[in-house]
C-alpha atoms as a PDB file:
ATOM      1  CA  UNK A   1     155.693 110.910  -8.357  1.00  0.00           C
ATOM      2  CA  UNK A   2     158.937 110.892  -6.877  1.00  0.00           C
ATOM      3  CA  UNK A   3     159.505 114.485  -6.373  1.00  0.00           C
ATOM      4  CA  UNK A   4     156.140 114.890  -4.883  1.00  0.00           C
ATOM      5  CA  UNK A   5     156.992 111.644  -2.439  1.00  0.00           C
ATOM      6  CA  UNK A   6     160.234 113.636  -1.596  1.00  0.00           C
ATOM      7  CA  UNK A   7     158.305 116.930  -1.302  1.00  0.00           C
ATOM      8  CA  UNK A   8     155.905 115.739   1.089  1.00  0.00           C
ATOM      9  CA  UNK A   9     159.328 114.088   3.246  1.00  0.00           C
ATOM     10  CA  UNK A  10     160.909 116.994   2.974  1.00  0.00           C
ATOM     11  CA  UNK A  11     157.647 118.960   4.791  1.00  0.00           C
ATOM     12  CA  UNK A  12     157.409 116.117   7.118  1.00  0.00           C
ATOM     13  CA  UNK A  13     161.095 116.197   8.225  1.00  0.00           C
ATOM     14  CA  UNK A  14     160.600 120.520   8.931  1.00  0.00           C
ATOM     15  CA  UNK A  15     157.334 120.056  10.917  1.00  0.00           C
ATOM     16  CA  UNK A  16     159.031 117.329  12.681  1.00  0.00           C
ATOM     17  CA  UNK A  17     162.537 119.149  13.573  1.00  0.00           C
ATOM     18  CA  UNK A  18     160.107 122.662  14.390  1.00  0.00           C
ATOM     19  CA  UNK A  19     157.969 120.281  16.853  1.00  0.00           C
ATOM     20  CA  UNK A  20     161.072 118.482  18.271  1.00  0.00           C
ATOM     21  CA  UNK A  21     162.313 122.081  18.799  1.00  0.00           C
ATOM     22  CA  UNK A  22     159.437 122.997  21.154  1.00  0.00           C
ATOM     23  CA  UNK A  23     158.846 120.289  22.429  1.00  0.00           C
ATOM     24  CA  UNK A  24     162.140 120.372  23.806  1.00  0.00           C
ATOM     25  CA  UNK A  25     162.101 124.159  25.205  1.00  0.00           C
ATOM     26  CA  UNK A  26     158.874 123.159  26.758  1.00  0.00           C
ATOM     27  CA  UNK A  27     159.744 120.313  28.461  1.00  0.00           C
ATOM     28  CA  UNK A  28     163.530 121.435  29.263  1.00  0.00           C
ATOM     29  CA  UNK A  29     162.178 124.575  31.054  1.00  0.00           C
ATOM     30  CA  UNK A  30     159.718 122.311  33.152  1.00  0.00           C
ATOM     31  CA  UNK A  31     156.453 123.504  31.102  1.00  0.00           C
ATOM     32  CA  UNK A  32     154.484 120.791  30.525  1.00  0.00           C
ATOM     33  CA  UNK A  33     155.221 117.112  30.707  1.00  0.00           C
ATOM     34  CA  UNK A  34     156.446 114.700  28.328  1.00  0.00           C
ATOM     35  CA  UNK A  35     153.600 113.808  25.811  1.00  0.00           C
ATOM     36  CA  UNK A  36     154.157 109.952  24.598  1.00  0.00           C
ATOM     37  CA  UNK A  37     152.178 110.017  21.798  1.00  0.00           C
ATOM     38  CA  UNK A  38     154.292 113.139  20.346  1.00  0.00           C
ATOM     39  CA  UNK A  39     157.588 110.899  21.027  1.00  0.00           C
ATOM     40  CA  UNK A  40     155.859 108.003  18.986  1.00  0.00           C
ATOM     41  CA  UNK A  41     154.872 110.105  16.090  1.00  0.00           C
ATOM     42  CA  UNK A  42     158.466 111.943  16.008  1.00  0.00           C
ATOM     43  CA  UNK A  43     159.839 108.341  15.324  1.00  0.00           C
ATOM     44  CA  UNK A  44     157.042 107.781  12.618  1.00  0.00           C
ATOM     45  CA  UNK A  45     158.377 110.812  10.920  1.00  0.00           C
ATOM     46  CA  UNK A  46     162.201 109.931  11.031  1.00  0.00           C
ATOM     47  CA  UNK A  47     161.474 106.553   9.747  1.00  0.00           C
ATOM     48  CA  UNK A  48     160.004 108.032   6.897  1.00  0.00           C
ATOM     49  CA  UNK A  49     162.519 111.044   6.477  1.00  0.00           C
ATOM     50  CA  UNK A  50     165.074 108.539   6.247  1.00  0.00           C
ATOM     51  CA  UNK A  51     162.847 106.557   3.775  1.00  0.00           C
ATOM     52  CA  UNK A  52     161.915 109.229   1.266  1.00  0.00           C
ATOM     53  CA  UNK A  53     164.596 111.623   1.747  1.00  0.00           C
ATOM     54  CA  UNK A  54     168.021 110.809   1.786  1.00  0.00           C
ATOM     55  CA  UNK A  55     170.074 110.200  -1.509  1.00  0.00           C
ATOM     56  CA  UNK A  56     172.813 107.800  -2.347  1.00  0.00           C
ATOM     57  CA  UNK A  57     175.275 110.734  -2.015  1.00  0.00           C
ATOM     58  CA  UNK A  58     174.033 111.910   1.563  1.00  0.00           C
ATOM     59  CA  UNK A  59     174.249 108.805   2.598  1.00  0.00           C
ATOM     60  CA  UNK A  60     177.433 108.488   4.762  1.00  0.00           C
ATOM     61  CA  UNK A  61     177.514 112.023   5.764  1.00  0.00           C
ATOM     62  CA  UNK A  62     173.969 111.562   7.013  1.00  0.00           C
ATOM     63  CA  UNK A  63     175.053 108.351   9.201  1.00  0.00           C
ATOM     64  CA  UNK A  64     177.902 110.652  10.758  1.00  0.00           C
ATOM     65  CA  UNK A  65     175.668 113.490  11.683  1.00  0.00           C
ATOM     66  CA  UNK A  66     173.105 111.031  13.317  1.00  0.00           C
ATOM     67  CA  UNK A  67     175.972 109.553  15.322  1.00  0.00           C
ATOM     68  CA  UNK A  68     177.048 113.087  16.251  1.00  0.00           C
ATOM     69  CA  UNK A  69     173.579 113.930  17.438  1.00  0.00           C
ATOM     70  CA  UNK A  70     173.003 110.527  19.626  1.00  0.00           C
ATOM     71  CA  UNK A  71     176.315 111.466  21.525  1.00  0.00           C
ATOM     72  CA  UNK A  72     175.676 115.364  21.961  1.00  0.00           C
ATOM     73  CA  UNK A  73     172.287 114.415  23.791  1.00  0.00           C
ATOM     74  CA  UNK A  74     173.800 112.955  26.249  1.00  0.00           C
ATOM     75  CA  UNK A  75     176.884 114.896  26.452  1.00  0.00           C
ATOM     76  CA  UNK A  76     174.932 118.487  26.516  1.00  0.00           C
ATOM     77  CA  UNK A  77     174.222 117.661  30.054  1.00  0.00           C
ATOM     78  CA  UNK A  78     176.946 118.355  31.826  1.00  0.00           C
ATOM     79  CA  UNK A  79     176.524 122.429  30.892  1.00  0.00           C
ATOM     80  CA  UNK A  80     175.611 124.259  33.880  1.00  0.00           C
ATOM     81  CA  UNK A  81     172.560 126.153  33.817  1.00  0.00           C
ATOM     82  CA  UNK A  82     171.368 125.510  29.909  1.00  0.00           C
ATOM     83  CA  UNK A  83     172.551 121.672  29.734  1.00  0.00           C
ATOM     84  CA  UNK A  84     168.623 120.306  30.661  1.00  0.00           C
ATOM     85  CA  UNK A  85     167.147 122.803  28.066  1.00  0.00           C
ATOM     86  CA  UNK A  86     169.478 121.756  25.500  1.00  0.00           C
ATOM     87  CA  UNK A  87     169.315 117.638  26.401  1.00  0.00           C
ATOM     88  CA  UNK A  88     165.349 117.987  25.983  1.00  0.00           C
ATOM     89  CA  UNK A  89     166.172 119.648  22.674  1.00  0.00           C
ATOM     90  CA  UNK A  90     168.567 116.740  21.192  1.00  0.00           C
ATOM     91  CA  UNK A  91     166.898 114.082  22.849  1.00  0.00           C
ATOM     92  CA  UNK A  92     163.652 115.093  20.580  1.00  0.00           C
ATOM     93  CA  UNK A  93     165.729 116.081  17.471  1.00  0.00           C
ATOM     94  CA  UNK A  94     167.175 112.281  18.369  1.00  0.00           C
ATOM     95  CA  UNK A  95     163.837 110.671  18.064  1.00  0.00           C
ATOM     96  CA  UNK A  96     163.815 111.880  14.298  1.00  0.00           C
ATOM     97  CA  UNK A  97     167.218 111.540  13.512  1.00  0.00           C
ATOM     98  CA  UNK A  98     168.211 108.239  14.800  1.00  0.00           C
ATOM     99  CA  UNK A  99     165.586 106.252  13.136  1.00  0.00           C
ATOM    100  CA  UNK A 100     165.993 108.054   9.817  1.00  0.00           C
ATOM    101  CA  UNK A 101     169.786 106.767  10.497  1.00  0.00           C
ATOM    102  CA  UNK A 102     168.549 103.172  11.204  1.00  0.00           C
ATOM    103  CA  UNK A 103     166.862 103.109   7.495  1.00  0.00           C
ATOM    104  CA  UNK A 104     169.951 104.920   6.249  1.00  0.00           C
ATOM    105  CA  UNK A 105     172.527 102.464   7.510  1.00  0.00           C
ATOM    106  CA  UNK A 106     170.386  99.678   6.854  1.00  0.00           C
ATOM    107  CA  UNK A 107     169.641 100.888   3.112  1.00  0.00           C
ATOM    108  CA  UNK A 108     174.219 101.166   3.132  1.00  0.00           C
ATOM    109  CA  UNK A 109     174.497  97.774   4.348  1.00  0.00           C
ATOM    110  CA  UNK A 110     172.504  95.974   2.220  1.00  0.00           C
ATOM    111  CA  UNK A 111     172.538  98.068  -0.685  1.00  0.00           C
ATOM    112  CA  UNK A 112     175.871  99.138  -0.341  1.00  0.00           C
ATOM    113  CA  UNK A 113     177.487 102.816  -0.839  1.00  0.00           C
ATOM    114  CA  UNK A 114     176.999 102.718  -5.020  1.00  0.00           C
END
């Protein structure tokens, strides 16, 4: 039951990065507008990514990346000519990532690093 429970996080984590991914282009290069209920359901999916998927071990390193990601977004910016393309990108990724690190370093704080 577990390995199916991670199985079925791990699918929901790639449709969710591949969807951020687009959404991103799309909306970086001024192609459609920013859809609220795909925002809403990218945050669904991190909350559960971070839920079924991450392991004692990855713990730490996974709290790091998240914090990496949450400053490139708005960093990325300031590059001429690509810097919107690649905000939209991380600022989507972000809406996975950063709740799947909320239920990471909430699972480390009161669970502690084992």
């Amino acid at each position: 039951m577990a390995k199916m429970m991670n199985q079925v996080g791990v699918i929901a984590g790639g449709i969710g990065f591949l969807v951020a991914i687009v959404l991103g282009l799309l909306i970086g290069l001024g192609a459609m507008a920013e859809p609220a209920f795909l925002a809403s359901m990218l945050i669904v999916i991190g909350l559960f990514v971070g839920a079924l998927n991450i392991t004692i071990k990855e713990r730490v390193p996974f709290v790091v990346g998240v914090l990496g990601i949450g400053a490139g977004a708005g960093i990325v910016s300031l590059t001429p000519i690509v810097g919107g393309v690649f905000e939209a990108i991380l600022q989507y990724i972000s809406l996975i990532a950063l709740p799947a690190g909320v239920v990471v370093g909430v699972a480390l704080v009161f669970m502690g690093r084992k």
